[in-house]
N, C-alpha and C. Protein backbone atom coordinates (compact mmCIF):
# COMPACT_ATOMS: atom_id res chain seq x y z
N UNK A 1 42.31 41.10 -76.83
CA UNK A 1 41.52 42.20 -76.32
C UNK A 1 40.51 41.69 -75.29
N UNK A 2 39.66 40.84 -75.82
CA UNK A 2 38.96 40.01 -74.63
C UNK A 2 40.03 39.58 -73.76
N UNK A 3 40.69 39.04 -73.55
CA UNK A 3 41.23 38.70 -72.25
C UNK A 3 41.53 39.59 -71.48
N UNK A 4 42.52 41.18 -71.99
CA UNK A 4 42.56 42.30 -71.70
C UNK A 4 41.26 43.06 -70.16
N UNK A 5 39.91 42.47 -71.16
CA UNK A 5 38.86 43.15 -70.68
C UNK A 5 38.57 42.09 -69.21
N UNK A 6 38.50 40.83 -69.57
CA UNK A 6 38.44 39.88 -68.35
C UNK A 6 39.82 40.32 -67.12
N UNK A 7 41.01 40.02 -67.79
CA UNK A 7 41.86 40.61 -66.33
C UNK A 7 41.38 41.98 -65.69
N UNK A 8 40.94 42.85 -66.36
CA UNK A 8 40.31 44.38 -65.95
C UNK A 8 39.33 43.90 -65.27
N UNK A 9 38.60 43.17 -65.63
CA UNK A 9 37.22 42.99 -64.41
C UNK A 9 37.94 41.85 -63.27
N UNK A 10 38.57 41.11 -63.55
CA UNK A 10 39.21 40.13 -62.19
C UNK A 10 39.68 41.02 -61.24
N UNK A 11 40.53 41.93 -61.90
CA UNK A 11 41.11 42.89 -60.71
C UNK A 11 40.36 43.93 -60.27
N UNK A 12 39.36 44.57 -61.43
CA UNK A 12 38.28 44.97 -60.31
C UNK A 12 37.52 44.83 -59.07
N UNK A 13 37.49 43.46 -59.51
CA UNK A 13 36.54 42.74 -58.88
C UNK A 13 37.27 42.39 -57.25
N UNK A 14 38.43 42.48 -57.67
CA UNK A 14 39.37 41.67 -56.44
C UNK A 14 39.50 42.94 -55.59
N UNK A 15 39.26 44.41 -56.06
CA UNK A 15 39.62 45.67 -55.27
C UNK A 15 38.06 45.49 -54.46
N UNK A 16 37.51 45.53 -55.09
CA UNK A 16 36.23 45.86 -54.86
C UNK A 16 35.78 45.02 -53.32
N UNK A 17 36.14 43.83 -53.92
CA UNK A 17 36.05 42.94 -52.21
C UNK A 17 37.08 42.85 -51.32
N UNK A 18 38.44 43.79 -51.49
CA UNK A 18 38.73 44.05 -49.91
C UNK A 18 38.79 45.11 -49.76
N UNK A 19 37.89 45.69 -50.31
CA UNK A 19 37.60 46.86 -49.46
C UNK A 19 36.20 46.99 -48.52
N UNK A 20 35.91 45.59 -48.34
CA UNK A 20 34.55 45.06 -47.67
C UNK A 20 35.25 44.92 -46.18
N UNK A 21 34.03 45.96 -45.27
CA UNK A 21 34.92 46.34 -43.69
C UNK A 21 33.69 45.90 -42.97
N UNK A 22 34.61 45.54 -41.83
CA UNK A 22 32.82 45.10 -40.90
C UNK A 22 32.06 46.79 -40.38
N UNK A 23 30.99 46.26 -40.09
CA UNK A 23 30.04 47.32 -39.68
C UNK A 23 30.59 47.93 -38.33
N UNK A 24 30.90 49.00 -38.32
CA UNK A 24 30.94 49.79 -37.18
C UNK A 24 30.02 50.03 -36.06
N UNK A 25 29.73 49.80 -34.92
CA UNK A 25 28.72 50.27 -34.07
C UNK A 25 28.97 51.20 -33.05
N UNK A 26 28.64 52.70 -33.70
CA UNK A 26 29.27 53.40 -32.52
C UNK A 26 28.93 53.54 -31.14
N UNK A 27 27.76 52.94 -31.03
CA UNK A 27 27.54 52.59 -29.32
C UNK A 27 28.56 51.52 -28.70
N UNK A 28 29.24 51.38 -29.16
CA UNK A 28 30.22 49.79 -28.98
C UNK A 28 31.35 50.41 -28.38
N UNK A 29 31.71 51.95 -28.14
CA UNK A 29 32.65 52.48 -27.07
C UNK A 29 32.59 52.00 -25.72
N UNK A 30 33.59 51.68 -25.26
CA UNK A 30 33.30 51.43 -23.72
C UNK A 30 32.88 52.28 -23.09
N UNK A 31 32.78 53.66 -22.87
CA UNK A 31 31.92 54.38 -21.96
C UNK A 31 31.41 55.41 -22.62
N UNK A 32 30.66 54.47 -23.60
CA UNK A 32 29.64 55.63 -24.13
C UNK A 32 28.46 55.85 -23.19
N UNK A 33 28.13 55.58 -22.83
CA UNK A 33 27.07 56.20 -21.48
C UNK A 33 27.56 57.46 -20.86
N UNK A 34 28.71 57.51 -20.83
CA UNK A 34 28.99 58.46 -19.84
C UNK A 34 29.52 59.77 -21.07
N UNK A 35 29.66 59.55 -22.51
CA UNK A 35 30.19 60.59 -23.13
C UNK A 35 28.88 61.20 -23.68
N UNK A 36 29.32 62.28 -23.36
CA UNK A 36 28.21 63.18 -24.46
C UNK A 36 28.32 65.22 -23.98
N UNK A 37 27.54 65.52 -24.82
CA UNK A 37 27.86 67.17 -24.88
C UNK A 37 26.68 67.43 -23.45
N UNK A 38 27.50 68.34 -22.80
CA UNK A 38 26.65 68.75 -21.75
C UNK A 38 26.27 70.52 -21.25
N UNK A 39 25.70 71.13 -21.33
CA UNK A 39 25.92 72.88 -20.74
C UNK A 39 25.85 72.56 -19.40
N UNK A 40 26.77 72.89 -18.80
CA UNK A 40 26.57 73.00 -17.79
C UNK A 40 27.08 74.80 -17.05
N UNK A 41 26.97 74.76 -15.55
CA UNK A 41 27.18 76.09 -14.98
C UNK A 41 28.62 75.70 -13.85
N UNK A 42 29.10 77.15 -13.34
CA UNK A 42 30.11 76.74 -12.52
C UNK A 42 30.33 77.92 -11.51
N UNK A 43 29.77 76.78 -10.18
CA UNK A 43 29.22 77.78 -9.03
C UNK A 43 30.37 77.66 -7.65
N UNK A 44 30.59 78.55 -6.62
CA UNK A 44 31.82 78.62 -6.17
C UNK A 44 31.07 78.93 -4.69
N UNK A 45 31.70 78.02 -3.38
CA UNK A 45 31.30 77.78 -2.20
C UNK A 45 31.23 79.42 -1.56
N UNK A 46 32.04 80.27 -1.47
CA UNK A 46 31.95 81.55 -0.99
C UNK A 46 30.88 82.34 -2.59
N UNK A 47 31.37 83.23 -2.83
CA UNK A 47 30.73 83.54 -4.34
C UNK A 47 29.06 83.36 -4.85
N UNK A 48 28.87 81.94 -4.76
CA UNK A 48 27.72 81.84 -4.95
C UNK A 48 27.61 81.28 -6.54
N UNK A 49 26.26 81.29 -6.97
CA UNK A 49 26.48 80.70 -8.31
C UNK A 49 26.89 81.27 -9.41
N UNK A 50 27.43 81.02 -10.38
CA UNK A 50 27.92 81.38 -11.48
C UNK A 50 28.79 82.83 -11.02
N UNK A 51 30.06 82.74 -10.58
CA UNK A 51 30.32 83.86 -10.10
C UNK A 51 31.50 84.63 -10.97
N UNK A 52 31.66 83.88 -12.20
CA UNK A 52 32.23 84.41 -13.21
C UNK A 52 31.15 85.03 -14.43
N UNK A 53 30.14 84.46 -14.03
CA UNK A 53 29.09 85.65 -15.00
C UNK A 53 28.83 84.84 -16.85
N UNK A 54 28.74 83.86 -16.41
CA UNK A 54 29.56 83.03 -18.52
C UNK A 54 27.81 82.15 -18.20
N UNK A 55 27.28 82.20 -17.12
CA UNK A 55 26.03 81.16 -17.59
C UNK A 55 26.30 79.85 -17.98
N UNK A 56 25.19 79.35 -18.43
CA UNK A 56 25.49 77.85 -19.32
C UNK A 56 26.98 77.64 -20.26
N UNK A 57 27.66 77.14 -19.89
CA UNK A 57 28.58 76.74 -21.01
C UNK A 57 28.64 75.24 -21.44
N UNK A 58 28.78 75.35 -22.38
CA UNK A 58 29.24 73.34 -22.90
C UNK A 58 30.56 72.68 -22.72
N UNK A 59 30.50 71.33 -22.38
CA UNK A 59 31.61 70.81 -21.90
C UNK A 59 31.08 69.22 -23.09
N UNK A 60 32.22 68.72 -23.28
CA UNK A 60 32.14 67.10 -23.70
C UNK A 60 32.89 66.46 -22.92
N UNK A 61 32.13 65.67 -22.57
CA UNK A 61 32.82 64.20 -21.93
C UNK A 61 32.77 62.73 -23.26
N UNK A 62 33.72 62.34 -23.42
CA UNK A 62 34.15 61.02 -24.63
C UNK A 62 34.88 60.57 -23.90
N UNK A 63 35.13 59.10 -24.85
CA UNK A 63 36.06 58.02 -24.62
C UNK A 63 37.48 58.41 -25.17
N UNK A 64 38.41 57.44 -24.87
CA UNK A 64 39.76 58.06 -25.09
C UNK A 64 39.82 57.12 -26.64
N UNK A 65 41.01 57.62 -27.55
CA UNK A 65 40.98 57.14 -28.68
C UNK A 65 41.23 55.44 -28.69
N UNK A 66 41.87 55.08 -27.31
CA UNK A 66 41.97 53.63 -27.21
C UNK A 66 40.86 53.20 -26.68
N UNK A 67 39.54 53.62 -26.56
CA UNK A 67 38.10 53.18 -25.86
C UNK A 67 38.70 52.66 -24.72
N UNK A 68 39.27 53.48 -23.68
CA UNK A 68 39.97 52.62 -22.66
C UNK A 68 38.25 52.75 -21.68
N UNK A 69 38.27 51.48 -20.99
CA UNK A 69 37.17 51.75 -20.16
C UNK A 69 37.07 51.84 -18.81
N UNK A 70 38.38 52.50 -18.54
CA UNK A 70 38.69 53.16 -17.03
C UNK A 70 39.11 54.66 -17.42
N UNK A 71 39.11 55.44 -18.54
CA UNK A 71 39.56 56.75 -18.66
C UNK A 71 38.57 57.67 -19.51
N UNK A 72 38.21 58.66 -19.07
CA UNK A 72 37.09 59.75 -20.09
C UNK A 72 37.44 61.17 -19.70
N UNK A 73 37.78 61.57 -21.18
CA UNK A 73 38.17 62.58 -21.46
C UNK A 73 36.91 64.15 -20.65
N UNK A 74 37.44 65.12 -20.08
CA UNK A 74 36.42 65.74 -19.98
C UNK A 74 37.22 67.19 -20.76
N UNK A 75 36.59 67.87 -21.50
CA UNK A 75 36.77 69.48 -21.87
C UNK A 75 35.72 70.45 -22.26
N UNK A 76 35.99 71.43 -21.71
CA UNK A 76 35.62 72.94 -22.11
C UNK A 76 35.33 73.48 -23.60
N UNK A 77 36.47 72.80 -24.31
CA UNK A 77 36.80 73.38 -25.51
C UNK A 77 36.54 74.88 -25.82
N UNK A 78 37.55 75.51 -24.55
CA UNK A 78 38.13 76.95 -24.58
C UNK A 78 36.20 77.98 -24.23
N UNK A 79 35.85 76.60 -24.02
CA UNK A 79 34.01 77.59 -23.48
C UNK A 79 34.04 78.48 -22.03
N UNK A 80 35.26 77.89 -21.19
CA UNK A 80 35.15 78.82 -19.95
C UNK A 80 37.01 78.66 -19.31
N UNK A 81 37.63 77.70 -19.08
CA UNK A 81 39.11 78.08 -18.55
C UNK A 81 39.82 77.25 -19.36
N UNK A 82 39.41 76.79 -20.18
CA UNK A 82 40.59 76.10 -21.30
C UNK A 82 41.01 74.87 -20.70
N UNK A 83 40.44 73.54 -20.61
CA UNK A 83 41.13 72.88 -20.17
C UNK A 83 40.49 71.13 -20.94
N UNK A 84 41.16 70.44 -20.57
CA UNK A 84 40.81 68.82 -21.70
C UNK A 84 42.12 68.12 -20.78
N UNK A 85 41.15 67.32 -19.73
CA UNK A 85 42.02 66.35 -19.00
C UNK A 85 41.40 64.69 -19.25
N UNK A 86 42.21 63.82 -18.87
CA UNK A 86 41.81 62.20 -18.75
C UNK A 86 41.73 61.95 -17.50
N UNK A 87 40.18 61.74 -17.11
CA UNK A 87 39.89 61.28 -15.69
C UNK A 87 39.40 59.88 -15.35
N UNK A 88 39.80 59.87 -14.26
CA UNK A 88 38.90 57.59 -14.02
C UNK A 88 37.98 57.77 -14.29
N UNK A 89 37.49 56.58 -14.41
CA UNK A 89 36.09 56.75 -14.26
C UNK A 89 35.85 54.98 -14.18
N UNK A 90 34.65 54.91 -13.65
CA UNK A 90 33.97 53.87 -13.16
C UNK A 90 32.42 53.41 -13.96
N UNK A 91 32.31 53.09 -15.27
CA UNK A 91 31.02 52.62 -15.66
C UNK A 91 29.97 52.48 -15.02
N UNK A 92 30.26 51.21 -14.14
CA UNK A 92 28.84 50.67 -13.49
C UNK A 92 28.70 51.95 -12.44
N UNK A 93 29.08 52.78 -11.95
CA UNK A 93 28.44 53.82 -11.12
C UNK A 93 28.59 55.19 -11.50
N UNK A 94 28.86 55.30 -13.00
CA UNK A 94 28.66 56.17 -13.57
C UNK A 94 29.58 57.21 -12.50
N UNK A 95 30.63 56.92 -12.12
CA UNK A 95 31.62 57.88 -11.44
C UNK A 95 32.76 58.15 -12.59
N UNK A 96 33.59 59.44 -12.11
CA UNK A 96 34.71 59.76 -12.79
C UNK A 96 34.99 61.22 -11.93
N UNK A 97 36.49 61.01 -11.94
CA UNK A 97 37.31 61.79 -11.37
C UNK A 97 38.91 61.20 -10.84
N UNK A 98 39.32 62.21 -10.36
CA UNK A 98 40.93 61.44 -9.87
C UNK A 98 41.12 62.38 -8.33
N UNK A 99 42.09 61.30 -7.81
CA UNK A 99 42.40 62.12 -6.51
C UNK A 99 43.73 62.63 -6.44
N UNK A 100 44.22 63.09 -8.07
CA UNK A 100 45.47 63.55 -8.32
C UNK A 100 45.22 64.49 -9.28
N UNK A 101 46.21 65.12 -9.28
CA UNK A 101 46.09 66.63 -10.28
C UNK A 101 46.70 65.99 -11.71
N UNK A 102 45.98 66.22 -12.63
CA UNK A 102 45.91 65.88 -13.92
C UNK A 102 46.62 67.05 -15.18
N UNK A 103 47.00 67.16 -15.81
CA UNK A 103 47.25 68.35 -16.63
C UNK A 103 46.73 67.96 -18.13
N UNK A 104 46.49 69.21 -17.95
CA UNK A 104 45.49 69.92 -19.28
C UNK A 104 46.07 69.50 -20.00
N UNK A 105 45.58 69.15 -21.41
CA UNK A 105 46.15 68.99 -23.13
C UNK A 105 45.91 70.18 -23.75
N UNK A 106 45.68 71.48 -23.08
CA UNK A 106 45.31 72.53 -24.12
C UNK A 106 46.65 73.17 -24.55
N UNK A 107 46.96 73.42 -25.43
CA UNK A 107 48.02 73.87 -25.82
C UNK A 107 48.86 75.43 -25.83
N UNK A 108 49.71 75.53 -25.05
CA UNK A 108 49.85 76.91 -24.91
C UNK A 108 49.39 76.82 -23.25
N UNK A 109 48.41 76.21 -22.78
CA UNK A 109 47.93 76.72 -21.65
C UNK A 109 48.15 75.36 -20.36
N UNK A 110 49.28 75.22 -20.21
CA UNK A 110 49.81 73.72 -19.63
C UNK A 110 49.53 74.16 -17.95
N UNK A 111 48.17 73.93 -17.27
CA UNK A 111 48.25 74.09 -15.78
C UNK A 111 47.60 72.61 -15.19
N UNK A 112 47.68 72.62 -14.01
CA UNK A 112 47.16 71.10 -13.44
C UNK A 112 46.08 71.55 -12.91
N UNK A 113 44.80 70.45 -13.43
CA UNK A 113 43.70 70.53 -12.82
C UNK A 113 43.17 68.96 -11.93
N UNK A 114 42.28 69.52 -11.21
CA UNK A 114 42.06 68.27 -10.46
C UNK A 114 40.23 68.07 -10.72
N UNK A 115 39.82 67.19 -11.19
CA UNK A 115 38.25 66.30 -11.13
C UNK A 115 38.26 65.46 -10.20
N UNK A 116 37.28 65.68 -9.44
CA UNK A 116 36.74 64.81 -8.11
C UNK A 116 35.23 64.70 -8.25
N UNK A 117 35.10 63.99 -7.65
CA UNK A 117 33.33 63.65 -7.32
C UNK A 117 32.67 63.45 -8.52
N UNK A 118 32.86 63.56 -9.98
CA UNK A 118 32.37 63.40 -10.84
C UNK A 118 31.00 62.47 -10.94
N UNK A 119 29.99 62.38 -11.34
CA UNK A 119 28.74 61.63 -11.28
C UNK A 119 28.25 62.14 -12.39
N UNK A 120 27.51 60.98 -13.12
CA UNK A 120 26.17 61.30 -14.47
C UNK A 120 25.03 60.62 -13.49
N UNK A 121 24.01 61.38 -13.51
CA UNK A 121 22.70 60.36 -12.96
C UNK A 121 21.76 60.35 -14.16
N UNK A 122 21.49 59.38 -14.78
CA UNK A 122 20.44 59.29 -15.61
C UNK A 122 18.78 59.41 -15.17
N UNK A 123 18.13 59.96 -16.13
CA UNK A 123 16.72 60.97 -16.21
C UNK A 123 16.86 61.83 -14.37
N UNK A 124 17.86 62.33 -14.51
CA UNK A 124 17.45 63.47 -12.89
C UNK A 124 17.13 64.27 -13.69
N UNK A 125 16.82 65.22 -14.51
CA UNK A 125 16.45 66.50 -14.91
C UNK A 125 15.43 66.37 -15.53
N UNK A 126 14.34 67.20 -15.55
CA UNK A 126 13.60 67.84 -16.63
C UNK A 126 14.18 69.29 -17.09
N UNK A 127 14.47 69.23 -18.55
CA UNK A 127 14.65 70.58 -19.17
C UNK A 127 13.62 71.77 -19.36
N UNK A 128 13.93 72.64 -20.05
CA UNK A 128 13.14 73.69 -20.34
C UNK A 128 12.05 73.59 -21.30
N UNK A 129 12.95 72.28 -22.62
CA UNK A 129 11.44 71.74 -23.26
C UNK A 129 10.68 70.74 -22.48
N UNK A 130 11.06 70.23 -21.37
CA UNK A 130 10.17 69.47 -20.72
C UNK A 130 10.98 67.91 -21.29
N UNK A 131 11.89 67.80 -21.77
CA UNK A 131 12.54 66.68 -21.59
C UNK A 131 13.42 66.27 -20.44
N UNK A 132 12.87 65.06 -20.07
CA UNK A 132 13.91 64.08 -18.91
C UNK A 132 14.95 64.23 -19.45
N UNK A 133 16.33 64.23 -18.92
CA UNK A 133 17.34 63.88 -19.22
C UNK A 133 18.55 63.66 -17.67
N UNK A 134 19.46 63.83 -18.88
CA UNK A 134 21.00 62.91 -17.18
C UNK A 134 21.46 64.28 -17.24
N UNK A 135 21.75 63.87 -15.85
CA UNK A 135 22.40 65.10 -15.46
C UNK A 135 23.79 64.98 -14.82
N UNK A 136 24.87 65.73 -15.04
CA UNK A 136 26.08 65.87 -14.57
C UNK A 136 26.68 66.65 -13.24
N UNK A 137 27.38 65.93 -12.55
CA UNK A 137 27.55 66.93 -11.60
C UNK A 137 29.41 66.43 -11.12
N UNK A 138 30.43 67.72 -11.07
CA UNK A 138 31.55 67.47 -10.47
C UNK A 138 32.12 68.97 -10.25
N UNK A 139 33.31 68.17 -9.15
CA UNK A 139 34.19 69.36 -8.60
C UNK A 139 34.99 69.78 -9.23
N UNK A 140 35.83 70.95 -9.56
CA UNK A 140 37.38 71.22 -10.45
C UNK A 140 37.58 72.28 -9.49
N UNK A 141 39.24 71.81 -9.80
CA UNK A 141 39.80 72.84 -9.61
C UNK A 141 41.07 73.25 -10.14
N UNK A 142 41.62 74.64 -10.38
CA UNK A 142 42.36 74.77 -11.10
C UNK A 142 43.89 75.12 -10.83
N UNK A 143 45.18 75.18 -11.19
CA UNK A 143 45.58 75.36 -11.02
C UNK A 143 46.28 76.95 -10.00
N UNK A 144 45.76 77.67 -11.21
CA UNK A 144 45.86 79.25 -11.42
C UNK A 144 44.09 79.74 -10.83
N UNK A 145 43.68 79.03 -10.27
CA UNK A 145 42.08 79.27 -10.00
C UNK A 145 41.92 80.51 -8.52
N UNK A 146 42.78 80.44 -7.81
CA UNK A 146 43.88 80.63 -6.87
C UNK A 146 43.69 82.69 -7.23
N UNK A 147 44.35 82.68 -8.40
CA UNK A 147 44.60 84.26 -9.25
C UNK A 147 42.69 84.76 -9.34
N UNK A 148 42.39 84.15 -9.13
CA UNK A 148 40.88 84.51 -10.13
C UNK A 148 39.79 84.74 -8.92
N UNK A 149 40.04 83.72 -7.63
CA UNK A 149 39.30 84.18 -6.53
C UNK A 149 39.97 84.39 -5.20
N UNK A 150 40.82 84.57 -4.81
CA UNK A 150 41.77 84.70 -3.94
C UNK A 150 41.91 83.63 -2.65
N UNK A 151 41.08 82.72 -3.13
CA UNK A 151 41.56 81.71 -1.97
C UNK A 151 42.29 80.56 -2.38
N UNK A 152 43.17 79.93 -1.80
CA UNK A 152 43.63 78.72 -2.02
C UNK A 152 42.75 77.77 -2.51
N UNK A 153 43.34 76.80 -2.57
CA UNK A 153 42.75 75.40 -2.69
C UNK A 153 41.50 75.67 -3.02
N UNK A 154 41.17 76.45 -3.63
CA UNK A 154 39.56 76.35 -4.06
C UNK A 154 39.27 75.32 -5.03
N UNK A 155 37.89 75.37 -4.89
CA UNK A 155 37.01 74.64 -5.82
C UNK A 155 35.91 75.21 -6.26
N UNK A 156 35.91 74.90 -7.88
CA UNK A 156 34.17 75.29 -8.50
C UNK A 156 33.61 73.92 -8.30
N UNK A 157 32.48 73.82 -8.21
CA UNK A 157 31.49 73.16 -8.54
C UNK A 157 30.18 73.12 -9.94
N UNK A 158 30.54 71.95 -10.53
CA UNK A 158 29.98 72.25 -11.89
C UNK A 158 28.90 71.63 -12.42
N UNK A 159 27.59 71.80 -12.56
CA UNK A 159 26.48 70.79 -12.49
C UNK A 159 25.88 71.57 -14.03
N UNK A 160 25.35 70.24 -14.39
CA UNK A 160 24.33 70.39 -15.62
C UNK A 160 23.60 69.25 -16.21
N UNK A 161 23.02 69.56 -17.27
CA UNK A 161 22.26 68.34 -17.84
C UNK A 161 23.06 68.19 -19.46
N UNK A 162 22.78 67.20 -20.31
CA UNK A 162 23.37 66.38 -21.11
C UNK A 162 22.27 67.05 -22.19
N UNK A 163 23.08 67.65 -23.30
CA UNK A 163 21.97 68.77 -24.49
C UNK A 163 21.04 67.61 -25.10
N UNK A 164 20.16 68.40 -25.13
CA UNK A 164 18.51 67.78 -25.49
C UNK A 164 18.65 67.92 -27.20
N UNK A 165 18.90 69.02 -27.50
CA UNK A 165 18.96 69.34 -29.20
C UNK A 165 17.89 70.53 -29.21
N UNK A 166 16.75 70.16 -28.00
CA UNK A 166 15.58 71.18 -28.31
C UNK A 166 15.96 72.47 -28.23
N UNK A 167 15.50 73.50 -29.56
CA UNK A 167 16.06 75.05 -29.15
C UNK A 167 15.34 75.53 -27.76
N UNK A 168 14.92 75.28 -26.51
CA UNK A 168 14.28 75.38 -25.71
C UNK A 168 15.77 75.60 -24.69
N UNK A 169 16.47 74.18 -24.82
CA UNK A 169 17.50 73.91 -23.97
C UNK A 169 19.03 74.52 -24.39
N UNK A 170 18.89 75.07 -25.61
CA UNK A 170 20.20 75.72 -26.17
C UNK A 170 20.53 76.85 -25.35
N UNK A 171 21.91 76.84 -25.24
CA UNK A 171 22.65 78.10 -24.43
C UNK A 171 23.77 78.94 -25.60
């Protein structure tokens, strides 16, 4: 019976230490600088600003599941045209975009979009609570974008700042 009780604790003991994992650091993404939740607006060269009428919406920019550190995910998550593409991007100058049409991962809704000019500038904004923060700024355009304002080759333009948390800055 004693021995019984000793193999029960050896093999306890033996679960117990591999299940010992190193420490995770989630700043340790390759372009975590550049990911994070943002509201931003989306304003159109003829039209003027916000000319779909939706205001602030939120967008996330993240790393790709392989932390690749030439690719960042940008999406909507169905907040204004449905779309979640993988664009370049450039760390040290905080750039991202492509000079090729990309297609959406939204499902059901398969059109090609294009990100250009993409930029984060860190502390350009003061918010509404009076916090500094980074601010985002890029071009899209959409496939079907074409149906929605009647010109070709258009482009929105999409600028915002990176959410504060303060209910001041909530949309």
């Amino acid at each position: 019976m004693k021995s019984n009780i000793l193999i029960g604790l050896a093999v306890l003991a033996f679960m117990v230490s591999s299940c010992a994992t190193e420490d995770i650091d989630p700043g340790a993404a390759a372009n975590n600088e550049l990911s994070g939740e943002w509201f931003v607006h989306y304003d159109h060269n003829f039209y003027g600003p916000d000319p779909f009428q939706v205001g602030y919406t939120r967008i996330l920019t993240s790393t790709t599941a392989s932390q690749s550190a030439s690719e960042l995910i940008v999406t909507d998550e169905d907040n204004f045209w449905s779309y979640r593409v993988k664009a370049r991007m450039d760390i040290q100058s905080k750039a991202f975009g492509s000079p090729d049409t990309l297609i959406s991962y939204v499902d059901g809704y398969d059109i090609k979009v294009l990100v250009r000019n993409g930029r984060i500038f860190e502390d350009a904004i003061t918010t509404a609570a009076g916090v500094v923060t980074d601010s985002i700024y890029f071009e899209i355009w959409f496939e079907d974008l074409e149906d929605a304002t009647g010109f070709t080759s258009d482009t929105l333009f999409v600028s915002g700042y990176r959410r504060t948390g303060f209910t001041e800055d909530e949309h």
